[in-house]
C-alpha atoms as a PDB file:
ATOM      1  CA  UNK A   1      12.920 -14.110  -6.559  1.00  0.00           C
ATOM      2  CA  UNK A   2      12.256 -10.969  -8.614  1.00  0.00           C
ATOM      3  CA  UNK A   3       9.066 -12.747 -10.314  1.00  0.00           C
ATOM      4  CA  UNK A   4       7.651 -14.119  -6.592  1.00  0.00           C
ATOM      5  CA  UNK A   5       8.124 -10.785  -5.486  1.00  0.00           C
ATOM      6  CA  UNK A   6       6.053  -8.935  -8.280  1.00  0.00           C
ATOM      7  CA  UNK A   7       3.670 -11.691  -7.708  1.00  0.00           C
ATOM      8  CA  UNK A   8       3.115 -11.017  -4.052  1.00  0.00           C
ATOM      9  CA  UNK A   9       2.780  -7.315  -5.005  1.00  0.00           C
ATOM     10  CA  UNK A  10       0.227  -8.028  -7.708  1.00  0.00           C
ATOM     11  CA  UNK A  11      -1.894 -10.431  -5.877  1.00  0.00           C
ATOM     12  CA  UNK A  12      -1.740  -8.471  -2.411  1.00  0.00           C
ATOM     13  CA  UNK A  13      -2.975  -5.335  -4.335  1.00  0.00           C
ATOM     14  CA  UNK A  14      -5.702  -7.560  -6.032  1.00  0.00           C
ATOM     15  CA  UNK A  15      -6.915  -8.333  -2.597  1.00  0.00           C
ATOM     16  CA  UNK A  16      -6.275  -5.200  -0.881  1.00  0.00           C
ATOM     17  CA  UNK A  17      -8.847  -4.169  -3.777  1.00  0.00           C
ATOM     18  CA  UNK A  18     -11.186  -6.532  -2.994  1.00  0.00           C
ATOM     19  CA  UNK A  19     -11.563  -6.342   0.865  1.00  0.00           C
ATOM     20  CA  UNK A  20     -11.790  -2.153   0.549  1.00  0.00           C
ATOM     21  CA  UNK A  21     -15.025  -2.878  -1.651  1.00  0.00           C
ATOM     22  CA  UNK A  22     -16.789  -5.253  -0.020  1.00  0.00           C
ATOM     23  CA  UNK A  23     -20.022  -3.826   1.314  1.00  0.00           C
ATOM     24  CA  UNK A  24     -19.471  -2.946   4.682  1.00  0.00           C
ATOM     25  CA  UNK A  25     -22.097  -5.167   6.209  1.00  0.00           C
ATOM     26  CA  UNK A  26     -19.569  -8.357   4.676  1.00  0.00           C
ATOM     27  CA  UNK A  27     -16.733  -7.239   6.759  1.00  0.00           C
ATOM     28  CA  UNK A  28     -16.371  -8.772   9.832  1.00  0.00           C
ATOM     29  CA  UNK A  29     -16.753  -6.634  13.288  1.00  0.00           C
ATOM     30  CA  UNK A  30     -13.528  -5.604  14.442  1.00  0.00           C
ATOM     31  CA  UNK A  31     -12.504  -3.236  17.159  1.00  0.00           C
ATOM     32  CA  UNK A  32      -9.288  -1.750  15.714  1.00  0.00           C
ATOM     33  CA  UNK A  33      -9.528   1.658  14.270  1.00  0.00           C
ATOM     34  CA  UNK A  34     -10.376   1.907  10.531  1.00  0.00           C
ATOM     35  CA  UNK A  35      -7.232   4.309  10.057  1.00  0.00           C
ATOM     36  CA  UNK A  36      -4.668   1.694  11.535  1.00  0.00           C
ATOM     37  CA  UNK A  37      -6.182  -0.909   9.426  1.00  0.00           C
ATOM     38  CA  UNK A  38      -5.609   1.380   6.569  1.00  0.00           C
ATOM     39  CA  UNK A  39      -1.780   2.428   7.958  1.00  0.00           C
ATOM     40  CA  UNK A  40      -0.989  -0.948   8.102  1.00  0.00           C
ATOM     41  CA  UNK A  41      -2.900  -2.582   4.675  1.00  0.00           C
ATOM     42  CA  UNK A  42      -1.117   0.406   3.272  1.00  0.00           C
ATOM     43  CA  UNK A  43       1.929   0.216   5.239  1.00  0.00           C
ATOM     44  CA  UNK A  44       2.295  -3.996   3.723  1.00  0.00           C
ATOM     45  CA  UNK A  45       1.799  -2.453   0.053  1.00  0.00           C
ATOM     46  CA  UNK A  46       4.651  -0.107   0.471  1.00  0.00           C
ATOM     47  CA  UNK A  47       6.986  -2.936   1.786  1.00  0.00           C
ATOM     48  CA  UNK A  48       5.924  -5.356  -1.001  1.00  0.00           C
ATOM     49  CA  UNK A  49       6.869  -2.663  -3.490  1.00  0.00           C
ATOM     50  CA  UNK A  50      10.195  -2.062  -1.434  1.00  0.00           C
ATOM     51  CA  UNK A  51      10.937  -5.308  -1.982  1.00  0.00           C
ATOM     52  CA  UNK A  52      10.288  -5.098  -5.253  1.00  0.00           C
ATOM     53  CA  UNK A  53      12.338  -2.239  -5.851  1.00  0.00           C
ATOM     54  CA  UNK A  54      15.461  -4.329  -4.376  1.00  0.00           C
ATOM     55  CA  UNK A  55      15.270  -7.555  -6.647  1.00  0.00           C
ATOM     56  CA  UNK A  56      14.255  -6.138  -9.438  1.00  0.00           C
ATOM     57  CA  UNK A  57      16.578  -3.655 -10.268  1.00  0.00           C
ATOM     58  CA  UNK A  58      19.706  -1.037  -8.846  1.00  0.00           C
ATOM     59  CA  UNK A  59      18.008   0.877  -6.114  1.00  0.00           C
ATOM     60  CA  UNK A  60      17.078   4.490  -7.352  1.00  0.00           C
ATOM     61  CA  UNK A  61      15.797   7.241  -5.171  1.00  0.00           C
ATOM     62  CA  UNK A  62      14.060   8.321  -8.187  1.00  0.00           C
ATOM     63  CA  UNK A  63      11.948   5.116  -8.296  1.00  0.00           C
ATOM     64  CA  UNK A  64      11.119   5.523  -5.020  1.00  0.00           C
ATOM     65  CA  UNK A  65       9.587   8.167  -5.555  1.00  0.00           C
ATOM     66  CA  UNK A  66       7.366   6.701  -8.628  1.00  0.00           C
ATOM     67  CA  UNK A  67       6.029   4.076  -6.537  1.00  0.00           C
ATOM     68  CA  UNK A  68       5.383   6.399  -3.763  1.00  0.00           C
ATOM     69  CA  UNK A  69       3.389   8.329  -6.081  1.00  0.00           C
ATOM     70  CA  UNK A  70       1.664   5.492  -7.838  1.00  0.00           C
ATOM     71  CA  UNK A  71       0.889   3.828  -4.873  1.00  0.00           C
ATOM     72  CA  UNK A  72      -1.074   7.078  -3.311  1.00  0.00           C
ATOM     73  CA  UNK A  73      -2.753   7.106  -6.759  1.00  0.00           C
ATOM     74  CA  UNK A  74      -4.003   3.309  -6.166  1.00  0.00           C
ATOM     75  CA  UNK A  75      -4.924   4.351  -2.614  1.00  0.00           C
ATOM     76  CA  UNK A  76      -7.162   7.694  -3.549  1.00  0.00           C
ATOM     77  CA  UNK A  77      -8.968   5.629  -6.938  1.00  0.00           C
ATOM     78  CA  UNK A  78      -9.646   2.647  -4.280  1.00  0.00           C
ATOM     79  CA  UNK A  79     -10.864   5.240  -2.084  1.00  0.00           C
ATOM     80  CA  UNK A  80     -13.193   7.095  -4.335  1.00  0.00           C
ATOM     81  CA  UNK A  81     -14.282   3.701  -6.249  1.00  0.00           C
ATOM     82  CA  UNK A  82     -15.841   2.444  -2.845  1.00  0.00           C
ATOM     83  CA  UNK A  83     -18.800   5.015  -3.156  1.00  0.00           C
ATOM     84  CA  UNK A  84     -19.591   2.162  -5.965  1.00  0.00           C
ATOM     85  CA  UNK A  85     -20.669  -0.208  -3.343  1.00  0.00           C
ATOM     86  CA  UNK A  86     -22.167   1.543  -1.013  1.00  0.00           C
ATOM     87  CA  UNK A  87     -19.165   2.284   0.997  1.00  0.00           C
ATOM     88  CA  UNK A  88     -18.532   6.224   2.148  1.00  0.00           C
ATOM     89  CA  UNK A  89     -15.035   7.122   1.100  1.00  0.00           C
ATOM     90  CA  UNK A  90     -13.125   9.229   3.362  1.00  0.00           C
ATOM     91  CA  UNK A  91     -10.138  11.446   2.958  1.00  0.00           C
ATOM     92  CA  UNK A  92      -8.532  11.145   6.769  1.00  0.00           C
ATOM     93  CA  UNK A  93      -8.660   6.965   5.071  1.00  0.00           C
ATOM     94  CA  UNK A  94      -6.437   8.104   2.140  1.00  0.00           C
ATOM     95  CA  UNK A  95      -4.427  10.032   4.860  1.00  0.00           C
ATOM     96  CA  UNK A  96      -3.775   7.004   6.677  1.00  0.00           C
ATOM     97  CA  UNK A  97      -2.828   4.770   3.231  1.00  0.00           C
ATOM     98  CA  UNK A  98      -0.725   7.702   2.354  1.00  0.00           C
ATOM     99  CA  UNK A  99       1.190   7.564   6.068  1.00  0.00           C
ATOM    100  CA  UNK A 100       1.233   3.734   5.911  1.00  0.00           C
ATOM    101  CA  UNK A 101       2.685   3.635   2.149  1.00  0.00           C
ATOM    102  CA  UNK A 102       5.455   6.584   3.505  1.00  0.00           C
ATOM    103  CA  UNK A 103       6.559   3.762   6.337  1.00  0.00           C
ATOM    104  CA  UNK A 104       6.315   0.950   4.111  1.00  0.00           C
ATOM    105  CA  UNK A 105       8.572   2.391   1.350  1.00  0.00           C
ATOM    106  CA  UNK A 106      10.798   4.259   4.438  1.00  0.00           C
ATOM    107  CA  UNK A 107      12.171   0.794   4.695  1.00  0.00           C
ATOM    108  CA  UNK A 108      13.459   0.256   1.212  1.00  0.00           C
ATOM    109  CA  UNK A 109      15.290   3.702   2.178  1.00  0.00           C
ATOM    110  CA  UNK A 110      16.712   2.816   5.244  1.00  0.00           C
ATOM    111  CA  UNK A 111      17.866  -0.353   3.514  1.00  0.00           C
ATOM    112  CA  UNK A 112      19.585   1.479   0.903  1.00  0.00           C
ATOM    113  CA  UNK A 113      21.366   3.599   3.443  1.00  0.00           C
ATOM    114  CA  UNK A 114      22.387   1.009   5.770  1.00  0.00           C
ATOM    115  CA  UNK A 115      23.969  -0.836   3.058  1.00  0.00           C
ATOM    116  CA  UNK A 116      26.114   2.050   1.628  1.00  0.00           C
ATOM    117  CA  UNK A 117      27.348   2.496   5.165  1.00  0.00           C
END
């Protein structure tokens, strides 16, 4: 389990990458705001690292936190890296990775409360 689940980290971040840098003509038309799709690509990350955090190891607040940091560090480099292709990077995006990475890894926390209860 603890392999799959860096896996599925590893290869949704690999795609995440990929479908934030395709030119935006490639994307397909979609009528859902930009910032939701970011909330919830973002949101998925978080969760996958949550998950993560539970096999791999005793659950520390204090690597929480390191994967809440590291993860807004992925989200503001794939932000700033899409002016590469053409793409116009936007902070309010990185607001919305930043809020969906906070709910995503909220749920490792909640975890980890519920079960010392």
């Amino acid at each position: 389990m603890k392999q799959l689940s860096l896996g599925i980290f590893i290869a949704y971040s690999i795609f995440l990458l990929i479908m934030t840098h395709l030119p935006i003509e490639q994307l397909p038309p979609t009528q859902t705001s930009d910032k939701l799709l970011h909330l919830c690509a973002y949101g998925f990350q978080g969760l996958l690292v949550s998950l993560c955090l539970i096999t791999y190891r005793p659950f520390r607040w204090r690597s929480l936190f390191y994967c809440f940091l590291g993860l807004c560090l992925f989200g503001a480099l794939d932000e700033m890296t899409q002016a590469l292709v053409g793409r116009l990077p936007e902070w309010l995006d990185w607001c919305a990775d930043i809020a969906g990475i906070s709910a995503g890894l909220a749920i490792a926390a909640v975890l980890k409360i519920l079960k010392k209860v």
